[in-house]
C-alpha atoms as a PDB file:
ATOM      1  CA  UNK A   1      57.917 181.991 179.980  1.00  0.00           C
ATOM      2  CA  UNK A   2      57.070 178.910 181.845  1.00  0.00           C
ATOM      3  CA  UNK A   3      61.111 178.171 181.894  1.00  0.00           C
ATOM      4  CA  UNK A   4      61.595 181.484 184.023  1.00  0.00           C
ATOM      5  CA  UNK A   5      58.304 180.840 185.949  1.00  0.00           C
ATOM      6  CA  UNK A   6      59.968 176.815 186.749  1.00  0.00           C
ATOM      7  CA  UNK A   7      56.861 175.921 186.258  1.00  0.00           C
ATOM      8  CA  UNK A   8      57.671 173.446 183.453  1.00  0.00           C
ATOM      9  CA  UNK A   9      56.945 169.710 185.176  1.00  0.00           C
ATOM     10  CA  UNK A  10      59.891 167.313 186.248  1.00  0.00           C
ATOM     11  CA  UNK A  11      60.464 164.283 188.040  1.00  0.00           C
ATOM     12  CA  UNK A  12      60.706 166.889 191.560  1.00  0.00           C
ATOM     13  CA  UNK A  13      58.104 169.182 190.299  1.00  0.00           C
ATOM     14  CA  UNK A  14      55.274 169.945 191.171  1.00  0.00           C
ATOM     15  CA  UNK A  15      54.617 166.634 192.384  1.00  0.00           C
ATOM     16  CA  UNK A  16      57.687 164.891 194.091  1.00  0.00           C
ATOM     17  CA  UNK A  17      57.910 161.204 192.169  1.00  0.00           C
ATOM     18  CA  UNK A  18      58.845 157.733 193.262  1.00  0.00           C
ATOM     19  CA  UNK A  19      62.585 158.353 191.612  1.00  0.00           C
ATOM     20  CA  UNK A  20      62.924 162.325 191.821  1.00  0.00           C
ATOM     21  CA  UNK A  21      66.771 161.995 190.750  1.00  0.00           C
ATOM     22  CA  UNK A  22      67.508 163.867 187.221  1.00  0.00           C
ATOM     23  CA  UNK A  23      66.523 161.263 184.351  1.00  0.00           C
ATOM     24  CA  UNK A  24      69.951 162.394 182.145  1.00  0.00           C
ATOM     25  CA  UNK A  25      72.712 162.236 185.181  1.00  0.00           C
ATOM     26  CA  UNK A  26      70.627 160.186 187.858  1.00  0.00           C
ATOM     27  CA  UNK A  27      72.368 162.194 190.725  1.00  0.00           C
ATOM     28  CA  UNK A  28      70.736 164.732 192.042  1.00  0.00           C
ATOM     29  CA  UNK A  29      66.988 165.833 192.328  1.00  0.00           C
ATOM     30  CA  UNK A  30      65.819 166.946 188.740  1.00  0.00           C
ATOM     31  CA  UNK A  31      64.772 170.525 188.405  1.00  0.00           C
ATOM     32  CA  UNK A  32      64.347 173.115 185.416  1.00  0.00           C
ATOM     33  CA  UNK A  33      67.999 174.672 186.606  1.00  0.00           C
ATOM     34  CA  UNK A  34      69.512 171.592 187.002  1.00  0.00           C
ATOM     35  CA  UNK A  35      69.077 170.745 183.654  1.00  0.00           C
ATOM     36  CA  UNK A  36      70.181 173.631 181.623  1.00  0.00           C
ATOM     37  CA  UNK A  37      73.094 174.823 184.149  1.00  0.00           C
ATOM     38  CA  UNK A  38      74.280 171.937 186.318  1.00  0.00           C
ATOM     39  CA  UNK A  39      74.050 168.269 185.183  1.00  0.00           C
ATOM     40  CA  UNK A  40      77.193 166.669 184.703  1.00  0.00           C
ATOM     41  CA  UNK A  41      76.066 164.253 181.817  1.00  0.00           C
ATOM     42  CA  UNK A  42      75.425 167.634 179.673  1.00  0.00           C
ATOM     43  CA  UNK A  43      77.913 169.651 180.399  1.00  0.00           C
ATOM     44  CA  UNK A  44      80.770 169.096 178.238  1.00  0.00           C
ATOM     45  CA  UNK A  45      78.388 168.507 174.893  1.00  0.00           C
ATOM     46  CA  UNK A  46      74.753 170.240 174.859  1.00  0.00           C
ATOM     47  CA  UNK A  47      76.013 173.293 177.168  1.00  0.00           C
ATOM     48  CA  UNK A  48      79.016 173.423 175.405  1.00  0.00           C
ATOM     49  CA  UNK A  49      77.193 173.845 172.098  1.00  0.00           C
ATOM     50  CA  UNK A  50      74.782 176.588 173.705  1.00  0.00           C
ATOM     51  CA  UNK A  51      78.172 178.043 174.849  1.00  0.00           C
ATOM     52  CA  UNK A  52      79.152 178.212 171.339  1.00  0.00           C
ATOM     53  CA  UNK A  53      76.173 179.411 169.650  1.00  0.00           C
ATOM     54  CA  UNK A  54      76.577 182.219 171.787  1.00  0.00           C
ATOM     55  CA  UNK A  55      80.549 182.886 171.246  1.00  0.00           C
ATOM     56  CA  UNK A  56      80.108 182.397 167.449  1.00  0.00           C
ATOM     57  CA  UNK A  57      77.372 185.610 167.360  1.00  0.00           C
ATOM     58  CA  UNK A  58      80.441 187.681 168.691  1.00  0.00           C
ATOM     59  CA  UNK A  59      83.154 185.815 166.617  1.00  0.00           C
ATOM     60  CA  UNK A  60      81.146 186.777 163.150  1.00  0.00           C
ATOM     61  CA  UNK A  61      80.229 190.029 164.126  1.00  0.00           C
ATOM     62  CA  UNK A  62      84.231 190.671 164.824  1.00  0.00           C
ATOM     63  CA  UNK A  63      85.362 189.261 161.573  1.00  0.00           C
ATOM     64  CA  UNK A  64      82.833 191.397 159.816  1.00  0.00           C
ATOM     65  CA  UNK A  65      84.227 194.560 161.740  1.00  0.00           C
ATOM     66  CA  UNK A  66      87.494 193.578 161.209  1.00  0.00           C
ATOM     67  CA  UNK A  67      87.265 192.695 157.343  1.00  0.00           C
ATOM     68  CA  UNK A  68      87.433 189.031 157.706  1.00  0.00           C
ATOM     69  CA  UNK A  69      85.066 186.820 155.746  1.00  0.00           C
ATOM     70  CA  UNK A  70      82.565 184.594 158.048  1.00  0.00           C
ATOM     71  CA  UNK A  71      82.264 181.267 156.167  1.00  0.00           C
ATOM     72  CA  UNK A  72      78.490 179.640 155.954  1.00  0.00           C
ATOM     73  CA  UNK A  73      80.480 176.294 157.785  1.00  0.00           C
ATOM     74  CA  UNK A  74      81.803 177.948 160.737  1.00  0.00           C
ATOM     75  CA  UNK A  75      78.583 178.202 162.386  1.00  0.00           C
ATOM     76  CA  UNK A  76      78.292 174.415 162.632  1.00  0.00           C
ATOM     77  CA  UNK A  77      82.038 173.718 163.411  1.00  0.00           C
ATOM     78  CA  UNK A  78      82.573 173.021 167.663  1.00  0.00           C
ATOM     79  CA  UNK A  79      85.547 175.060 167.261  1.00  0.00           C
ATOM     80  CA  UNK A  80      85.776 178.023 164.393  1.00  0.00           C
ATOM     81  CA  UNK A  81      89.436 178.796 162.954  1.00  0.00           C
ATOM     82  CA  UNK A  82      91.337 181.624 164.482  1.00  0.00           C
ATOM     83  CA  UNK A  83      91.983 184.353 162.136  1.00  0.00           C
ATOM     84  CA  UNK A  84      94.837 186.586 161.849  1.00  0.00           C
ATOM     85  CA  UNK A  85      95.902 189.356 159.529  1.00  0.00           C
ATOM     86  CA  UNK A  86      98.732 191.530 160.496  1.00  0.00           C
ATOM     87  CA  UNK A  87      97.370 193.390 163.573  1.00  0.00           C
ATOM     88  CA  UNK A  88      93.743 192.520 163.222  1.00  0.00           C
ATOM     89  CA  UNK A  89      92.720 188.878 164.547  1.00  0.00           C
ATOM     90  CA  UNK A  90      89.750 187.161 166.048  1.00  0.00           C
ATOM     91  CA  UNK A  91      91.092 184.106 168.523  1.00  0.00           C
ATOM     92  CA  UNK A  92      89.404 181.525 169.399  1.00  0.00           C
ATOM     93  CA  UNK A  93      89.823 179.178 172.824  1.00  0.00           C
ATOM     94  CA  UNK A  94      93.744 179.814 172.517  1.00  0.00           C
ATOM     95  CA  UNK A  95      95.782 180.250 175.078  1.00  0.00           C
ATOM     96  CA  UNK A  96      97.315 183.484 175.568  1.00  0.00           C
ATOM     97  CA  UNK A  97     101.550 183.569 175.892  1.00  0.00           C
ATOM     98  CA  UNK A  98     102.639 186.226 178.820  1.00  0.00           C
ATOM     99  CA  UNK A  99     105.812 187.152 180.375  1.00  0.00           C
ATOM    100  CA  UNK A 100     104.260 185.790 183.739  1.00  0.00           C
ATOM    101  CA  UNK A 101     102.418 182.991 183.979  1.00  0.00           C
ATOM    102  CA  UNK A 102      98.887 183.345 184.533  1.00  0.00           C
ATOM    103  CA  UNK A 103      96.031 180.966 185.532  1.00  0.00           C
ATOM    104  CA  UNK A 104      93.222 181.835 183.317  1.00  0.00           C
ATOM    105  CA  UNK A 105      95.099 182.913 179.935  1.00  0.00           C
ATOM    106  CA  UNK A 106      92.399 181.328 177.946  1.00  0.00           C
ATOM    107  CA  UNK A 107      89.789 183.641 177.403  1.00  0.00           C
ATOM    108  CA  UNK A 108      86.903 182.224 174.627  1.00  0.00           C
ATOM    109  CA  UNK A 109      87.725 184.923 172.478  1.00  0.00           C
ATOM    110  CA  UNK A 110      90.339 187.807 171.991  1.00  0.00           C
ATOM    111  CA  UNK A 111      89.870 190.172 169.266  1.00  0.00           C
ATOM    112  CA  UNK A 112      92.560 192.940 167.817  1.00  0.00           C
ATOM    113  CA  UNK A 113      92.298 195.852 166.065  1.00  0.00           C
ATOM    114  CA  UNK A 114      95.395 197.476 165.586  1.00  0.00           C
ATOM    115  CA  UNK A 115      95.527 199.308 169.416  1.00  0.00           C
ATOM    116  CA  UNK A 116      92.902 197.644 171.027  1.00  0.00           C
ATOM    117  CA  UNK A 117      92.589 194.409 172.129  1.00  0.00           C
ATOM    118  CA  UNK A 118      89.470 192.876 173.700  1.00  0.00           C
ATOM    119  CA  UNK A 119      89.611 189.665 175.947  1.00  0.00           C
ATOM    120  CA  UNK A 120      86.301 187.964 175.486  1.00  0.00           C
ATOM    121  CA  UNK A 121      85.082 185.590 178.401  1.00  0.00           C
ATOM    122  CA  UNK A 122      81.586 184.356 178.204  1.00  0.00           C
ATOM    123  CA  UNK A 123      79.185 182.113 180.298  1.00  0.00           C
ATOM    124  CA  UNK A 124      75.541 181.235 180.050  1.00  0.00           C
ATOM    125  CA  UNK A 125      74.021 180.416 183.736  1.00  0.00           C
ATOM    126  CA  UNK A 126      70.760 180.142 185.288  1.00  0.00           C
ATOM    127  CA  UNK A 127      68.956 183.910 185.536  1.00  0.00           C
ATOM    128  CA  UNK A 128      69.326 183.933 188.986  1.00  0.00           C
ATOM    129  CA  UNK A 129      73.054 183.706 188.276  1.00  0.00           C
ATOM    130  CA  UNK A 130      74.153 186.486 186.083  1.00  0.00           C
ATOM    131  CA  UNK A 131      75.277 188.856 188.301  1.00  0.00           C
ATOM    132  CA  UNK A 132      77.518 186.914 190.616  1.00  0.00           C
ATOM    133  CA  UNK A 133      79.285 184.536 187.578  1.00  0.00           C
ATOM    134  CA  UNK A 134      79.608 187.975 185.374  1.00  0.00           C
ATOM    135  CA  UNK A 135      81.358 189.384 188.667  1.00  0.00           C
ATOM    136  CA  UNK A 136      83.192 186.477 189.302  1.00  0.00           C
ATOM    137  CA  UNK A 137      85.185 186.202 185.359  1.00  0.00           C
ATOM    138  CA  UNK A 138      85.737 189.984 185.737  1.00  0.00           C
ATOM    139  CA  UNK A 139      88.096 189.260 188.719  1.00  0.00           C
ATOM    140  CA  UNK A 140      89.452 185.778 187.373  1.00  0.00           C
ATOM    141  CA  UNK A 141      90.545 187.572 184.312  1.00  0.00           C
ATOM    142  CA  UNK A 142      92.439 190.709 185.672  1.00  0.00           C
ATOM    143  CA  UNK A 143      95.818 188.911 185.926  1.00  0.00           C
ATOM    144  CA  UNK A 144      95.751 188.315 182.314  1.00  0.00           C
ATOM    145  CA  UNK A 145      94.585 191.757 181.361  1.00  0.00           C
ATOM    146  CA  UNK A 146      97.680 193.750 183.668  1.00  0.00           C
ATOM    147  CA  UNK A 147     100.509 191.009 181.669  1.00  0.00           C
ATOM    148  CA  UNK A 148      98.415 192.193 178.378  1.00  0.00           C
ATOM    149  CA  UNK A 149      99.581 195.688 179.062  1.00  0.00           C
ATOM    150  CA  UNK A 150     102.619 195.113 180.171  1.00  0.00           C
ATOM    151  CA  UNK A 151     103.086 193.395 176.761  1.00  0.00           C
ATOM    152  CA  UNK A 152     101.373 195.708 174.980  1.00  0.00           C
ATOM    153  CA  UNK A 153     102.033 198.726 176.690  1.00  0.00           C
ATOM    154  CA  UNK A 154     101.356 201.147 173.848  1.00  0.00           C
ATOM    155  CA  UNK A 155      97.548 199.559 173.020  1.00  0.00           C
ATOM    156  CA  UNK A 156      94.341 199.745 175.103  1.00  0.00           C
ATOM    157  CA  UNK A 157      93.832 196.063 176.583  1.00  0.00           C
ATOM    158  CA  UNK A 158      89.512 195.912 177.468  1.00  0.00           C
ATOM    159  CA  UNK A 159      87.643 192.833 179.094  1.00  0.00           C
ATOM    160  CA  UNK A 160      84.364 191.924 178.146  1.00  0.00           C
ATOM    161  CA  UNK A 161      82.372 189.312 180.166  1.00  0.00           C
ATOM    162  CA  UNK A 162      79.493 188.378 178.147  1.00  0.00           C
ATOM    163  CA  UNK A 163      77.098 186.523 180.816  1.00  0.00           C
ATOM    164  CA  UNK A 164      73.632 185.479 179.573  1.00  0.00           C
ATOM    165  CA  UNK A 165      70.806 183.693 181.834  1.00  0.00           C
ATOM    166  CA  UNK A 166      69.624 180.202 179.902  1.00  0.00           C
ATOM    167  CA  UNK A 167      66.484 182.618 179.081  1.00  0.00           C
ATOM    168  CA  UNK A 168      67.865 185.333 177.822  1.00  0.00           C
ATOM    169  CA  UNK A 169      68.607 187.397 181.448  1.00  0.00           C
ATOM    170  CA  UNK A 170      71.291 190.202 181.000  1.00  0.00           C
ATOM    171  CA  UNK A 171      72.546 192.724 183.066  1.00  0.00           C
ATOM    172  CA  UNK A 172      72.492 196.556 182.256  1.00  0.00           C
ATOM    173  CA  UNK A 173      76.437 196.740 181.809  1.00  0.00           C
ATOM    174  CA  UNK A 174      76.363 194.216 178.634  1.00  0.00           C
ATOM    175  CA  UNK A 175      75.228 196.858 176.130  1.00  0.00           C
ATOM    176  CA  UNK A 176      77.745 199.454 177.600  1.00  0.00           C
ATOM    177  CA  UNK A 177      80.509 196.556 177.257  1.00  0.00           C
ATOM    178  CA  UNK A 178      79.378 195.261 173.687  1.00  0.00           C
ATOM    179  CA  UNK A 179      79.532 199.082 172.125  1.00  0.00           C
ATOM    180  CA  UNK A 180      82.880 200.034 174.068  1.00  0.00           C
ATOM    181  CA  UNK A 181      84.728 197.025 172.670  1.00  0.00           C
ATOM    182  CA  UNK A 182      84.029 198.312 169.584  1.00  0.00           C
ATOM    183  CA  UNK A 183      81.000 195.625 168.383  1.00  0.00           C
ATOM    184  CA  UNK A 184      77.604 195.946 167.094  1.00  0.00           C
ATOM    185  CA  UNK A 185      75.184 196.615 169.751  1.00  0.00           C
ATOM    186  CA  UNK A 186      72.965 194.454 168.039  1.00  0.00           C
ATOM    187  CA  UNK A 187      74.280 191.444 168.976  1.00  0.00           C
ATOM    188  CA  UNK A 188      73.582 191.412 172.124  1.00  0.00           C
ATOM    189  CA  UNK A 189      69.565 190.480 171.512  1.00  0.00           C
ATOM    190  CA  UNK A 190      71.215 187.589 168.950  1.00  0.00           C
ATOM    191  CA  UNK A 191      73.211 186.641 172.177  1.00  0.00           C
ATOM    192  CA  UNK A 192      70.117 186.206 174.128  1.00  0.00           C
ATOM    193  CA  UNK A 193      68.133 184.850 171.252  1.00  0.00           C
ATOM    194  CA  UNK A 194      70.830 181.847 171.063  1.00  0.00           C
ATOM    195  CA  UNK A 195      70.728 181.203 174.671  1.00  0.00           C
ATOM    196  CA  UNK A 196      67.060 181.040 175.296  1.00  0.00           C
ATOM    197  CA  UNK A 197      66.520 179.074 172.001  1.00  0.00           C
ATOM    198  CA  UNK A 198      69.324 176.320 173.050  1.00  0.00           C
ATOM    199  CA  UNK A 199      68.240 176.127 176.132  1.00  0.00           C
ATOM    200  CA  UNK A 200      64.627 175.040 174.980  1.00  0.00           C
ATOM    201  CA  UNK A 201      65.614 172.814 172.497  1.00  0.00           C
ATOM    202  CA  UNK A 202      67.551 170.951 175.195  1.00  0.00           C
ATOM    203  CA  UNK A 203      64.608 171.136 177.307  1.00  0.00           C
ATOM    204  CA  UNK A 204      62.743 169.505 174.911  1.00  0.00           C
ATOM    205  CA  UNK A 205      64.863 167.019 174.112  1.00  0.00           C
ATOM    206  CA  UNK A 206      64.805 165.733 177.627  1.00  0.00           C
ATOM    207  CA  UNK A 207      61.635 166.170 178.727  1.00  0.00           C
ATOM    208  CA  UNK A 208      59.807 164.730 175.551  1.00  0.00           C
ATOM    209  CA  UNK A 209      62.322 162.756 173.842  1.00  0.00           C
ATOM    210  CA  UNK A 210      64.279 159.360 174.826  1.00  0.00           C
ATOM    211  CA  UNK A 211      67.353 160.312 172.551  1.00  0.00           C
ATOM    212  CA  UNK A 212      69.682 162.101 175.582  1.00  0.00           C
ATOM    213  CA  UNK A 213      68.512 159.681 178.339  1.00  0.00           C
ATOM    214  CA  UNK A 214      71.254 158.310 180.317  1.00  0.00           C
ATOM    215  CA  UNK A 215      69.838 156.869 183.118  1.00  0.00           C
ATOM    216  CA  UNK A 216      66.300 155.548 183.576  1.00  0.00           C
END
């Protein structure tokens, strides 16, 4: 792919250009990772919808697991409902009440069912990335996951970091984590799917459209 080769053109590459500065944010020098992991004009809509696309593939395949019904209009809706039925529910972006207060008690997702409950964190970051930002939510969300237990002392409290590269990159603990929290495998190819395809839409969209231009 010419996005994981950087070999796509932009106002830095190949050929370094009178204004080199990104076209959306106008701050820094624009580059194929800048755009899909680090502008600050995109961040909090087009990688937030990316962020999404991805959650949502894990939200449906939990309320299928769990019984619930996944509505046709959720996948268009910024934020999905939570749903909740005695002990099975699928959270979504809520925060999470413990005995101690915790820094990072909002997880994207957290799904029960009955005995087991599975805090959901996920992040999509540039290939080269994976490894370090999957390390680095394991860590931030092991507070939470000891006050979980010590809530819940009689179910089995899991963590699973879902970290995809903006093409698709995964590391070889995903899988293991998808199947032991008790999902489909197969979503974790319709996790990389929605990354990657996001991820050149946006591209598109800035490169060859006018519509997301900020600065010129």
């Amino acid at each position: 792919m010419n996005v994981r080769a950087n070999c796509i053109p932009t106002r830095s590459f190949p050929k370094r250009q009178r204004d080199p500065n990104c076209r959306v944010c106008g701050r820094t020098d624009e580059s194929i990772t800048h755009l899909l992991t680090s502008c600050v004009a995109l961040q909090h809509a087009e990688y937030l919808h990316r962020h999404n696309a991805v959650a949502k593939v894990i939200y449906s395949n939990a309320l299928e697991l769990l019984g619930f019904k996944m509505q046709e209009e959720y996948w268009t809706w910024t934020r999905p409902p939570s749903m909740t039925h005695g002990e099975k529910r699928v959270l979504w972006d809520q925060n999470i009440p413990t005995p101690r207060r915790v820094e990072h008690s909002r997880p994207d997702l957290l799904i029960r069912n009955g005995k087991r409950i599975v805090v959901c964190e996920i992040g999509v970051t540039s290939d080269s990335n994976v490894v370090q930002k999957e390390r680095e939510k394991k860590l931030r969300y092991q507070p939470l996951l000891r006050e979980l237990q010590q809530l819940h002392p009689d179910c089995t409290i899991q963590l699973l970091v879902v970290v995809i590269g903006v093409t698709g990159a995964i590391t070889k603990q995903l899988v293991r984590g998808v199947r032991e929290a008790g999902l489909d495998c197969s979503i974790v190819s319709k996790m990389q799917r929605a990354a990657a395809t996001h991820s050149a839409h946006l591209l598109l969209r800035i490169l060859y459209s006018r519509k997301l231009l900020a600065v010129e």
